[in-house]
N, C-alpha and C. Protein backbone atom coordinates (compact mmCIF):
# COMPACT_ATOMS: atom_id res chain seq x y z
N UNK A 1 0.83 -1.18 0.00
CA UNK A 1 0.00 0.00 0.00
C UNK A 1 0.88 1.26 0.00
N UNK A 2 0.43 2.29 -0.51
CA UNK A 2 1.24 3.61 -0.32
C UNK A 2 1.51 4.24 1.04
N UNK A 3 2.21 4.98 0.83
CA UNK A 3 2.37 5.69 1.73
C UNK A 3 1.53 7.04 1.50
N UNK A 4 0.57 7.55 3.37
CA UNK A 4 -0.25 8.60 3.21
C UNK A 4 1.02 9.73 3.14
N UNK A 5 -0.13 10.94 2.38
CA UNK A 5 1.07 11.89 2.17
C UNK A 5 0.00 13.26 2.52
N UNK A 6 0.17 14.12 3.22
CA UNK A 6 -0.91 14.80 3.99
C UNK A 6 -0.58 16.41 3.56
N UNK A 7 -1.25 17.26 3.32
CA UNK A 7 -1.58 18.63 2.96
C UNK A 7 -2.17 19.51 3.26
N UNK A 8 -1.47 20.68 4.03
CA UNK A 8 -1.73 21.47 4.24
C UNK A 8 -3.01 22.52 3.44
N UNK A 9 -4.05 22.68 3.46
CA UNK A 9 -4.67 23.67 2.54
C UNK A 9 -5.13 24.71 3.37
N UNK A 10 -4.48 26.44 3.25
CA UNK A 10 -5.06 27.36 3.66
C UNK A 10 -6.41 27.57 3.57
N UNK A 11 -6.90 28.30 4.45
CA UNK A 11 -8.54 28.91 4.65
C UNK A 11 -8.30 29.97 3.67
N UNK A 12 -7.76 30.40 3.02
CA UNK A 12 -7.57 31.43 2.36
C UNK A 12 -9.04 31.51 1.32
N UNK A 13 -9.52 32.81 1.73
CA UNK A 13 -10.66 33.38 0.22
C UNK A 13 -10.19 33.91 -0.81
N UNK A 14 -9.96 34.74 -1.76
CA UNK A 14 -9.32 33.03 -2.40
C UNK A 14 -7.89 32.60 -2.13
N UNK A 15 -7.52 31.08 -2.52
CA UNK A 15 -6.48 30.92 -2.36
C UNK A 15 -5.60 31.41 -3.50
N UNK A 16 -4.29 32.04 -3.21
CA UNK A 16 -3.60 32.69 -3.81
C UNK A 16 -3.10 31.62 -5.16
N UNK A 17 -2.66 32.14 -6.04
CA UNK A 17 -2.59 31.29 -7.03
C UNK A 17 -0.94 30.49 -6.74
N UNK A 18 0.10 31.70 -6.15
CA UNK A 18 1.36 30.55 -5.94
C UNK A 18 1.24 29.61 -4.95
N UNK A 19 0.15 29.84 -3.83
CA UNK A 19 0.06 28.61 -2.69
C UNK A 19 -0.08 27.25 -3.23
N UNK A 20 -1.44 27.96 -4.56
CA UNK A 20 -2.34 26.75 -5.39
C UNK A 20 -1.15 25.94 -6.02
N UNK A 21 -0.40 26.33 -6.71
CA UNK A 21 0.80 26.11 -7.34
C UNK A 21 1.85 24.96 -6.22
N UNK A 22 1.85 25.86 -5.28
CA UNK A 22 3.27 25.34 -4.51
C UNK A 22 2.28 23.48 -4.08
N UNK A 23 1.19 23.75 -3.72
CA UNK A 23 0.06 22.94 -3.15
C UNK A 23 0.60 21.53 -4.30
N UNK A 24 -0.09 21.78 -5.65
CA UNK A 24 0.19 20.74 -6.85
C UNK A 24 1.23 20.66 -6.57
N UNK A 25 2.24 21.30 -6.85
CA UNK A 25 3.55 20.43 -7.17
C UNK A 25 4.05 19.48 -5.94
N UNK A 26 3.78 20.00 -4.51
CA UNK A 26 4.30 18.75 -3.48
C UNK A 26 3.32 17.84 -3.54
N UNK A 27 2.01 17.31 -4.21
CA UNK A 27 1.11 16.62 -4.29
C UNK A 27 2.02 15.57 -5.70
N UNK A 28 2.00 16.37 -6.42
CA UNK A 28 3.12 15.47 -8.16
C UNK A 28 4.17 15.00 -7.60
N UNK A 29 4.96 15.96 -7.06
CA UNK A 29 5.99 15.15 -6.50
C UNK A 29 6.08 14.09 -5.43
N UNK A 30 4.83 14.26 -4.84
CA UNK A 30 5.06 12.38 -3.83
C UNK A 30 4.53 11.26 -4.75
N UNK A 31 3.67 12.04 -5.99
CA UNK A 31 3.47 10.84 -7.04
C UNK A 31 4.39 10.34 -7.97
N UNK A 32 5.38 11.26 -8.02
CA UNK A 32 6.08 10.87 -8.73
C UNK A 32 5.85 11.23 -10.46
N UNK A 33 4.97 12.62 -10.34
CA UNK A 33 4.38 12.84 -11.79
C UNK A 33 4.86 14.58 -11.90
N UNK A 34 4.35 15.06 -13.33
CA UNK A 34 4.93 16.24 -13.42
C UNK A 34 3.33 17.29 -13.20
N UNK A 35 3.47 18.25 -12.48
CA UNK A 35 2.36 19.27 -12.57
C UNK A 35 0.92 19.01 -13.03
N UNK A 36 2.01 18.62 -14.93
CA UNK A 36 1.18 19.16 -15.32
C UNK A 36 -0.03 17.71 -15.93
N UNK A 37 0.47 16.56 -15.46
CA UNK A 37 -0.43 15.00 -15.67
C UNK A 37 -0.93 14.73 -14.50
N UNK A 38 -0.85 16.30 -13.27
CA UNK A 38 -1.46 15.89 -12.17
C UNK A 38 -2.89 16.51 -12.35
N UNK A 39 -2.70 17.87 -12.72
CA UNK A 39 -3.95 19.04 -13.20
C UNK A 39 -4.52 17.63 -14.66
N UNK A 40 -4.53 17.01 -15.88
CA UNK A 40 -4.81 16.46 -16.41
C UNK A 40 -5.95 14.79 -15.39
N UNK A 41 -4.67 14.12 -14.47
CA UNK A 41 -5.49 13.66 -13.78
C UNK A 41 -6.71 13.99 -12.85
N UNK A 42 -6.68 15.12 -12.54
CA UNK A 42 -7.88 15.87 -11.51
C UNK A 42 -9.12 16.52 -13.09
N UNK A 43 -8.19 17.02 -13.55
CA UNK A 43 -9.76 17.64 -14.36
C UNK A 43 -10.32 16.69 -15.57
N UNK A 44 -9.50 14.93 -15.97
CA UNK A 44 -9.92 14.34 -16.29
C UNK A 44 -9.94 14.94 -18.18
């Protein structure tokens, strides 16, 4: 099984777009994928 990998998400209204940013990329990088086949996997 994987390992859990846990994330911080600000309360922020809105959330700033580099948080959003910084957010994906430590999410790709525990997958082991790039940015941008992570945004592809989420919006399908």
């Amino acid at each position: 099984m994987g390992v859990e990998h846990q994330v911080t998400v600000p309360n922020h209204d809105p959330l700033r777009v580099g948080t959003l940013g910084a957010i994906l990329d430590g999410v790709a990088r525990h997958h082991g994928i790039s940015r941008d086949e992570l945004i592809r996997l989420i919006l399908g």
